[in-house]
Protein backbone atom coordinates (compact mmCIF):
# COMPACT_ATOMS: atom_id res chain seq x y z
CA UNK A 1 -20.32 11.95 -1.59
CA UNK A 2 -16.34 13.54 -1.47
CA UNK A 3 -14.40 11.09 0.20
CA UNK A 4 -13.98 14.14 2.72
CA UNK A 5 -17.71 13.70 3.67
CA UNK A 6 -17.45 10.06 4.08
CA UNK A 7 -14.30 10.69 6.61
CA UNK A 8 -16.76 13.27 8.53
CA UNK A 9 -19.42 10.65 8.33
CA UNK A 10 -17.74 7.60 9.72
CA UNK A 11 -15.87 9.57 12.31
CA UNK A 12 -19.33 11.26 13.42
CA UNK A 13 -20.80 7.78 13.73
CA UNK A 14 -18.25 5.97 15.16
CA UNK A 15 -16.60 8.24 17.90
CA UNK A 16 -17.60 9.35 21.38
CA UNK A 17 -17.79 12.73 22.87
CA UNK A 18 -15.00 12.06 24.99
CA UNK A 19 -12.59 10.25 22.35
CA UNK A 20 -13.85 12.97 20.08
CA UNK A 21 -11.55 15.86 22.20
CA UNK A 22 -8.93 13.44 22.84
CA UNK A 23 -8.01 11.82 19.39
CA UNK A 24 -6.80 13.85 16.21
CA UNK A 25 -7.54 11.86 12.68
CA UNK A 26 -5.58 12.51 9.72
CA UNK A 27 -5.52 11.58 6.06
CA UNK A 28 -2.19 12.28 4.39
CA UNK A 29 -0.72 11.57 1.28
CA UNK A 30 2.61 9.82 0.74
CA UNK A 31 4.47 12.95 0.37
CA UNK A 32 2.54 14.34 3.52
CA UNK A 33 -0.03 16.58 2.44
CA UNK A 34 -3.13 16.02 4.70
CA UNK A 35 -5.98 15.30 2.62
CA UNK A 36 -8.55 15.61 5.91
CA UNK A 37 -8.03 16.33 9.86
CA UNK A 38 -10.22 16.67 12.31
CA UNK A 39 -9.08 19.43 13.70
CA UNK A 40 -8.28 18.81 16.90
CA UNK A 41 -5.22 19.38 18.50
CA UNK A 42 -2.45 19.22 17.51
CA UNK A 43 -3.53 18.81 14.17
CA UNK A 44 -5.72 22.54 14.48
CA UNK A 45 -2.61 24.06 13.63
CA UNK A 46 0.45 22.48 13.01
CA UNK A 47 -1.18 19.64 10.26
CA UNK A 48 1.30 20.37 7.45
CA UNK A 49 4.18 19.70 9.89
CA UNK A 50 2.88 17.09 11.52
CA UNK A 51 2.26 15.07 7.97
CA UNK A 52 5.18 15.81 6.30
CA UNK A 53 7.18 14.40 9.60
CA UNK A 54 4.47 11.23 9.39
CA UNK A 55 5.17 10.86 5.68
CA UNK A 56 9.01 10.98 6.76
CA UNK A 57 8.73 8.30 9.14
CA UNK A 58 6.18 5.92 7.45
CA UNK A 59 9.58 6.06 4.39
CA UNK A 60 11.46 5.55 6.73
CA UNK A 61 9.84 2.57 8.75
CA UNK A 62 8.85 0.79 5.13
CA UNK A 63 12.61 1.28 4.16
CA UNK A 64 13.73 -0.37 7.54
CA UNK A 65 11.24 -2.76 7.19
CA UNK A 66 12.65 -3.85 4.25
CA UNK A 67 15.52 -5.28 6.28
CA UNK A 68 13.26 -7.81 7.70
CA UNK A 69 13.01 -11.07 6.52
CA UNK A 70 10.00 -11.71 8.12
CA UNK A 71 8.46 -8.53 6.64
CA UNK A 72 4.74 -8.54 5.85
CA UNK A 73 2.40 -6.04 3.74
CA UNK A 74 -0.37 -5.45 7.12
CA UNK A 75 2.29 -2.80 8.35
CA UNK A 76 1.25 0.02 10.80
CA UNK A 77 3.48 2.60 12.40
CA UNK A 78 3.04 3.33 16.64
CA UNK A 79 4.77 5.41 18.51
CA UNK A 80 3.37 6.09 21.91
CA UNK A 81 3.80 6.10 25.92
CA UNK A 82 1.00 5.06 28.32
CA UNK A 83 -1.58 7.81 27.44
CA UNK A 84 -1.14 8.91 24.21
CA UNK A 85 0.88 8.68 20.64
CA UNK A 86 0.51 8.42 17.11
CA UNK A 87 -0.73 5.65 15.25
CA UNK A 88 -0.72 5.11 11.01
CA UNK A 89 -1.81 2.83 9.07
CA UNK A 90 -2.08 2.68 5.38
CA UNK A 91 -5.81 3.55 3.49
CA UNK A 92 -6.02 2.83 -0.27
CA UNK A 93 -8.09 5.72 -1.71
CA UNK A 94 -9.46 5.25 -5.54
CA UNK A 95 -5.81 3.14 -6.77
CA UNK A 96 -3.53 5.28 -4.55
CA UNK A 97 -1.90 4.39 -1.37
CA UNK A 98 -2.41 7.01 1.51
CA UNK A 99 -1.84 7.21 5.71
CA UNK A 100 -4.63 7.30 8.23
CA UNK A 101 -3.31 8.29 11.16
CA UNK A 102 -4.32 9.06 14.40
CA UNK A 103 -2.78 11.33 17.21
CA UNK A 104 -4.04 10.72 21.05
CA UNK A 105 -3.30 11.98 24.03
CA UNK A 106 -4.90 11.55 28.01
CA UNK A 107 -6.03 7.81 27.06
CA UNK A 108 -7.04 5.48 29.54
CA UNK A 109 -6.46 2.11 27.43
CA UNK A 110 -4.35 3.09 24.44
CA UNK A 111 -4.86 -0.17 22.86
CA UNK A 112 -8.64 0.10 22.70
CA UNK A 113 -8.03 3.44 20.90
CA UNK A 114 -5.73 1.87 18.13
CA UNK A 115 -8.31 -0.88 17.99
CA UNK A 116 -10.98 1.81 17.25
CA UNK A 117 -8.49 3.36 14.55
CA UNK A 118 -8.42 0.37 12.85
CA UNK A 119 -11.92 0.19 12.50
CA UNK A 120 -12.17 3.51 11.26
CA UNK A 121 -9.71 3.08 8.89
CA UNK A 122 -11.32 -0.29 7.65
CA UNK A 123 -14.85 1.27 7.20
CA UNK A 124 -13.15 4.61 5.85
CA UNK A 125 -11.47 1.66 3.13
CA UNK A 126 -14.44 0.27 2.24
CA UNK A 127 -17.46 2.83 2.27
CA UNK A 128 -14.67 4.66 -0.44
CA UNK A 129 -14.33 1.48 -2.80
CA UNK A 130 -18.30 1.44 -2.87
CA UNK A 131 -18.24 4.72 -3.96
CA UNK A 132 -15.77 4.20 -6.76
CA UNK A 133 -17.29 1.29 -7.82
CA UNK A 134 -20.23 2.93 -7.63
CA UNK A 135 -19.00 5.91 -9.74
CA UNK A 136 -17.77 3.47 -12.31
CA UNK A 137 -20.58 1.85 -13.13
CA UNK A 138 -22.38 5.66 -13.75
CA UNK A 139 -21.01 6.61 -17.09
CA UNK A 140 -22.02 10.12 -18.34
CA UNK A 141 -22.06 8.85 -21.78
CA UNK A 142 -23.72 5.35 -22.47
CA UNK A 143 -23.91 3.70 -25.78
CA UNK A 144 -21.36 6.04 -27.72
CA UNK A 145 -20.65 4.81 -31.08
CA UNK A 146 -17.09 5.19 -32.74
CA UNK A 147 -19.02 7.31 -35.36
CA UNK A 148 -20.10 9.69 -32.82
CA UNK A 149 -16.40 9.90 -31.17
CA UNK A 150 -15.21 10.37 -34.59
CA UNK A 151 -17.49 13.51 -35.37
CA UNK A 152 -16.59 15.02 -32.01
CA UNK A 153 -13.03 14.72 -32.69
CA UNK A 154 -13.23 15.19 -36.26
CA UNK A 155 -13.30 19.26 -36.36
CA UNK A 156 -10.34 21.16 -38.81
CA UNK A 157 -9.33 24.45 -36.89
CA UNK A 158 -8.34 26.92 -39.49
């Protein structure tokens, strides 16, 4: 399974009707691309805005950070009101540090939303090492010998 599908599959599992409408869901590399969305707004159709400014600010907030001499490695980014905001936290997909994020608005309990983010992003985390361990251990070619490497390799192109 892509780790697309496994985003689709933990979100459709894990999410209400009601949170479904209100909450957009991101993936986003470091430099901002988003990987997967949701599609809801305002991600439908403003998402390569939206995570190149979230790239800009998670820099930004791990450079400040920095400052801190209490700093610790469980960071998260929030910015929000009463109702609604952005939340980002980091994912590690395969060996490469990326941002799951999450835009809300219209939210009752705000904290039980970022709660819920967390989870997602935890089970997101780990359902994607499985699969690369997984993947690992399924070599196309078992039991190769250096003979056979040798041959393949070996042609003289005239």
């Amino acid at each position: 399974m892509s780790y697309i599908e496994t985003f689709k599959t933990i979100l459709k599992n894990n999410l209400t009707r009601s949170s479904e409408q209100t909450i957009s869901i991101f993936v986003a590399r470091m430099d901002g691309v988003i990987l997967f969305s949701n599609e809801k707004p305002p991600l439908d159709k403003k998402k390569e805005s939206i995570g190149a400014l979230v790239a800009g600010l998670w820099q930004a907030a791990e450079l400040s950070n920095q400052f801190l001499e209490s700093a610790q490695e469980d960071t998260r980014l929030s910015f929000d009101t009463s109702d609604g905001g952005i939340y980002v936290l980091p994912i590690e997909i395969g060996n490469e540090r990326h941002l799951y994020g999450a835009m809300y608005s219209g939210q009752i309990n705000p904290g039980m939303i970022k709660n819920l983010i967390r989870k997602l992003r935890d089970k997101s985390e780990l359902e994607l090492r499985n699969e690369v361990s997984t993947l690992k251990s399924e070599y196309l070619f078992n039991n190769v010998t250096d003979e056979e490497v040798d041959n393949l390799f070996s042609f003289v192109g005239n």
